[in-house]
N, C-alpha and C. Protein backbone atom coordinates (compact mmCIF):
# COMPACT_ATOMS: atom_id res chain seq x y z
N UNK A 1 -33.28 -83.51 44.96
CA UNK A 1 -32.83 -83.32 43.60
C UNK A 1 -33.00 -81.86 43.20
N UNK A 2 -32.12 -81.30 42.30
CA UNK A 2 -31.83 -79.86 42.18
C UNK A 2 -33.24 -79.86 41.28
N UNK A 3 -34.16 -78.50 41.40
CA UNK A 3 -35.19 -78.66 39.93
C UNK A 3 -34.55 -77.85 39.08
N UNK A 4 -35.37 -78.47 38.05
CA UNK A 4 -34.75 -77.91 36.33
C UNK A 4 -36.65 -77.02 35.65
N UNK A 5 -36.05 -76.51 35.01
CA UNK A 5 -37.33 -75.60 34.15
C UNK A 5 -37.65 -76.33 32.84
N UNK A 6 -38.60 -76.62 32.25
CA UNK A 6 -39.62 -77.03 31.07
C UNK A 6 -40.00 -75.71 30.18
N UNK A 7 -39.06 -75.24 29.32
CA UNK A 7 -39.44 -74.24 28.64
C UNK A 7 -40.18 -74.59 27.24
N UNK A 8 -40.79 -73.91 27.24
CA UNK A 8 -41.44 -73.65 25.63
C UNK A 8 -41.41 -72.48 24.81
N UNK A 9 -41.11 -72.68 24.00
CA UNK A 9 -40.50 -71.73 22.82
C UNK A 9 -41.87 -71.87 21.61
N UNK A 10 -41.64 -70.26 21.47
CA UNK A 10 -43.02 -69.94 20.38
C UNK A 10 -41.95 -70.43 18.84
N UNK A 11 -43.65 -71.26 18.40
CA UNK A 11 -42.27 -71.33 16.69
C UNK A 11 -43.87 -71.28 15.96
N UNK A 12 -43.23 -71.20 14.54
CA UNK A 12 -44.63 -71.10 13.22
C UNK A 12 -44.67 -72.10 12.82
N UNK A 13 -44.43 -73.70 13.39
CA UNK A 13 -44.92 -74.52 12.81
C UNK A 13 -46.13 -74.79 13.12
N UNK A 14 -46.77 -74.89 14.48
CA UNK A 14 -48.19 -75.03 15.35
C UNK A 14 -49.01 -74.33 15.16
N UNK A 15 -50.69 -75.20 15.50
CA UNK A 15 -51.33 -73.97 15.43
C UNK A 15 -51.26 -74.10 16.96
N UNK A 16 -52.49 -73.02 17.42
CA UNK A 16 -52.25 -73.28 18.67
C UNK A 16 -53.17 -73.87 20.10
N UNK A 17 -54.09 -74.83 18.92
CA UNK A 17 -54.81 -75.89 19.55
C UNK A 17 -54.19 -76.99 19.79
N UNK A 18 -53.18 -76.74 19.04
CA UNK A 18 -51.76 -78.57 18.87
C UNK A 18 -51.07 -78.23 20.22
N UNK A 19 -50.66 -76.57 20.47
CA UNK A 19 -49.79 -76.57 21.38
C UNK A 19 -50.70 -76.61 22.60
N UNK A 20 -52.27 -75.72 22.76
CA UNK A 20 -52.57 -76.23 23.99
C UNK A 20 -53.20 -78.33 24.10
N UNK A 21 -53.67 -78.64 23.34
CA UNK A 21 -53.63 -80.06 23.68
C UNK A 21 -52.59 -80.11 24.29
N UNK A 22 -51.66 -80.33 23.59
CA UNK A 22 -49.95 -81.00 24.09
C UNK A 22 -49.83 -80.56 25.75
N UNK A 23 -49.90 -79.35 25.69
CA UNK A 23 -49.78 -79.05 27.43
C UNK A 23 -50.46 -79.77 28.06
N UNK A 24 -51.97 -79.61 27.89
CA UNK A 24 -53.05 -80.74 28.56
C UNK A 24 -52.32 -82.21 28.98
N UNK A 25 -52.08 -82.91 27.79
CA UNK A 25 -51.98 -84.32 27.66
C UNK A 25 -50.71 -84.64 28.40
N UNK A 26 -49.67 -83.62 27.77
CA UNK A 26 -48.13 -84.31 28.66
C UNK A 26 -48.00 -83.17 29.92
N UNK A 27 -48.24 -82.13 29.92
CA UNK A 27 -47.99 -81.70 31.39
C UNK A 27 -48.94 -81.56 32.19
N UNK A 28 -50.35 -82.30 32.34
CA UNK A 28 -51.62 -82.25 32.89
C UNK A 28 -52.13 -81.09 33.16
N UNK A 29 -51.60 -79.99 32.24
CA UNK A 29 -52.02 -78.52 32.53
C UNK A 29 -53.75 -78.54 32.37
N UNK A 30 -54.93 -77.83 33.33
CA UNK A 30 -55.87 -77.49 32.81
C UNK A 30 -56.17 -76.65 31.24
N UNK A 31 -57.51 -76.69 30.51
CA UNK A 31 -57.27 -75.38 29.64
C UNK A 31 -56.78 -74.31 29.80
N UNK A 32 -57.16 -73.62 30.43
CA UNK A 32 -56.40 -72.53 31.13
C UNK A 32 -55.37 -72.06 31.39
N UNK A 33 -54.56 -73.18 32.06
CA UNK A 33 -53.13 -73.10 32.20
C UNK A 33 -52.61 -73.23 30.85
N UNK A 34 -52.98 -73.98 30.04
CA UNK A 34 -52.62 -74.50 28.61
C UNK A 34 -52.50 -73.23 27.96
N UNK A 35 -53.34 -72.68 28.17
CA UNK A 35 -54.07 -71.53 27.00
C UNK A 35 -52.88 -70.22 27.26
N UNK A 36 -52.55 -70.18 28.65
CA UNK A 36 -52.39 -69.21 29.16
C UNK A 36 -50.47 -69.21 28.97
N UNK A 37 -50.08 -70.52 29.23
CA UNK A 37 -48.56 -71.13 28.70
C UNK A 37 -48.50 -70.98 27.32
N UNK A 38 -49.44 -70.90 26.22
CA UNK A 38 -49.07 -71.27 24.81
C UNK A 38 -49.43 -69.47 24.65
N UNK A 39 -49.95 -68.99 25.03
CA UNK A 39 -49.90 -67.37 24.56
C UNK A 39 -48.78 -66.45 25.22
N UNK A 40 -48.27 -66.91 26.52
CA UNK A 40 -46.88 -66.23 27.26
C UNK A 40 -45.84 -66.54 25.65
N UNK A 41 -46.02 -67.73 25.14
CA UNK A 41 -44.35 -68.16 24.60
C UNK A 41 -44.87 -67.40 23.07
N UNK A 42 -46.03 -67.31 22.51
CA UNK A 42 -46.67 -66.78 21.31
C UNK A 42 -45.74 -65.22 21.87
N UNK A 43 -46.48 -64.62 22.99
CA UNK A 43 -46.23 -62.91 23.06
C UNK A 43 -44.60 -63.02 23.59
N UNK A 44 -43.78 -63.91 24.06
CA UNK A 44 -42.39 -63.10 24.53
C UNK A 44 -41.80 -64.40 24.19
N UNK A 45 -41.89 -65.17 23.32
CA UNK A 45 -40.83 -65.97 23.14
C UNK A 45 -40.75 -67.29 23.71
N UNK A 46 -40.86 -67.30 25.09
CA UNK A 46 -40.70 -68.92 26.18
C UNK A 46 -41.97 -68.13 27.05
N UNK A 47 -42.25 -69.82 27.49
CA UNK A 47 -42.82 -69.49 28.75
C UNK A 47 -42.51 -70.61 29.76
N UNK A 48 -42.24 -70.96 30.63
CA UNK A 48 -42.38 -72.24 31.80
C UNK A 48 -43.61 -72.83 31.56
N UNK A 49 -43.30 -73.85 31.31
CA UNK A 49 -44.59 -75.06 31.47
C UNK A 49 -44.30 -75.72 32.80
N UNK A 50 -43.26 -75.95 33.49
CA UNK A 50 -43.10 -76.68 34.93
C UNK A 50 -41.56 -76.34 35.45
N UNK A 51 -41.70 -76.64 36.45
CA UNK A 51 -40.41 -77.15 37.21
C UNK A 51 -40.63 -78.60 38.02
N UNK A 52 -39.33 -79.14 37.75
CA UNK A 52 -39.47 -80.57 37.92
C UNK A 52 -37.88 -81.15 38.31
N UNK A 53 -37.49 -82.19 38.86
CA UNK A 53 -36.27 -82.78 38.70
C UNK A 53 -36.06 -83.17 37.13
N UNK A 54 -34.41 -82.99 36.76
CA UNK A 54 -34.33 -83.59 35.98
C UNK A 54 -34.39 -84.96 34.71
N UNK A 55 -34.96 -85.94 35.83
CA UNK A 55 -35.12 -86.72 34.80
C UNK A 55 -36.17 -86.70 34.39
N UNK A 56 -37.27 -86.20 35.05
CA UNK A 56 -38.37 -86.27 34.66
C UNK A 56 -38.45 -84.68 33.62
N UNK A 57 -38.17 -83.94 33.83
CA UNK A 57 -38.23 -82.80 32.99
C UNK A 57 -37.11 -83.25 31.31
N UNK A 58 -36.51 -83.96 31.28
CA UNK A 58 -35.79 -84.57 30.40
C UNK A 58 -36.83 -85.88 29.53
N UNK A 59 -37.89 -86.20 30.61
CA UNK A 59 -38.95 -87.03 29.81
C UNK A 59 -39.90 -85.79 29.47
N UNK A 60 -40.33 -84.83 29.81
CA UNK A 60 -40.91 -83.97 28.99
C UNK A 60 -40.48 -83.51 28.10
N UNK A 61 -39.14 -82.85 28.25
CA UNK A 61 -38.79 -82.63 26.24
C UNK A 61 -39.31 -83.32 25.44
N UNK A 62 -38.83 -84.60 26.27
CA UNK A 62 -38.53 -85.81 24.34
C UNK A 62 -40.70 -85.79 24.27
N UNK A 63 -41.06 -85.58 25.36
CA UNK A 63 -42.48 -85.53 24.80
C UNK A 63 -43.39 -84.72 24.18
N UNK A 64 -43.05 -83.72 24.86
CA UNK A 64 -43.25 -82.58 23.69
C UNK A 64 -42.38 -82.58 22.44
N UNK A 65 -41.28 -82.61 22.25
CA UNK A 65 -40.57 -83.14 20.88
C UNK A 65 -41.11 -83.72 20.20
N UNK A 66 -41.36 -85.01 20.57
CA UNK A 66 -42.63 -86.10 19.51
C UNK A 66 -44.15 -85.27 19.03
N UNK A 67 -43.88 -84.41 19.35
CA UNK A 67 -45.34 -83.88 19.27
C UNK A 67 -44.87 -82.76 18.17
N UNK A 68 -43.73 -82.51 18.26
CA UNK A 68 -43.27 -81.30 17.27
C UNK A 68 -42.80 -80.17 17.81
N UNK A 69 -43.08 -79.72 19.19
CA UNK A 69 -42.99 -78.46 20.16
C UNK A 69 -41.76 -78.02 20.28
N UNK A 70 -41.21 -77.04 20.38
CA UNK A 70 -40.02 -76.71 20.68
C UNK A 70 -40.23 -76.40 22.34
N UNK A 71 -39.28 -77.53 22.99
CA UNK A 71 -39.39 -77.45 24.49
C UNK A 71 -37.50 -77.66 24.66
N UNK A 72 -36.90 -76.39 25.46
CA UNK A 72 -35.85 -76.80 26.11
C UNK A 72 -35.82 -77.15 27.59
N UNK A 73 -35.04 -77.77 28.36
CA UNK A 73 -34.33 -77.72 29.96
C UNK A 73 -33.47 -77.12 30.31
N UNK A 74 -33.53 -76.47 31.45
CA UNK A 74 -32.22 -76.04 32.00
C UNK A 74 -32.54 -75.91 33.78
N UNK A 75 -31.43 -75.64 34.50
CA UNK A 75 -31.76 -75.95 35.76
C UNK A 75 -32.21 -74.36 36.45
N UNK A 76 -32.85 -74.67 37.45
CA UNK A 76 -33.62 -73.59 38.19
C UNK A 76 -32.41 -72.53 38.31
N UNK A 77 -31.70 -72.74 38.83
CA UNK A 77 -30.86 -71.69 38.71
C UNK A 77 -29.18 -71.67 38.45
N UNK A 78 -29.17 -70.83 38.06
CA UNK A 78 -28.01 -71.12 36.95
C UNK A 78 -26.83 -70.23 37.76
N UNK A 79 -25.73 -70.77 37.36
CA UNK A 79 -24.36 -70.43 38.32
C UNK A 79 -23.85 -68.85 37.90
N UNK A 80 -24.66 -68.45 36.94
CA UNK A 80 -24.26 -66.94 36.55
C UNK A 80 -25.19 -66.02 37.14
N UNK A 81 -26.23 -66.62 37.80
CA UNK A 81 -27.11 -65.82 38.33
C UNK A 81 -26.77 -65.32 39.91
């Protein structure tokens, strides 16, 4: 299966104990990784939380979504690249 990317997008609704939980809980990120994903998308906008096949990266949106997060998909590599 082709992989797809798990982006996260910095927004001002979170603080940013909501956004590292959320990493923890739905992408089994350590603190660390958590900490370290929620300050990439704070300082430049997105950061990758995973690469994954699509359906399963399509169940991470809607899970981070429920949570409030701004998370898009798109596939590893893209036909303009």
């Amino acid at each position: 299966m082709p992989p797809w990317r798990v982006l996260l997008h910095n927004d001002d609704a979170n603080d940013m104990d909501h956004v590292v939980a959320s990493l923890q809980m739905i992408a089994s990120h350590n603190r660390l990784q958590a900490e370290v994903c929620m300050m990439e998308a704070h300082r430049h906008g997105v950061s990758l939380i995973t690469v994954t096949h699509r359906e399963h990266a399509e169940l991470l949106e809607e899970r981070f979504r429920s949570r409030k997060l701004v998370v898009t998909i798109e596939p590893e590599s893209s036909p303009a690249g």
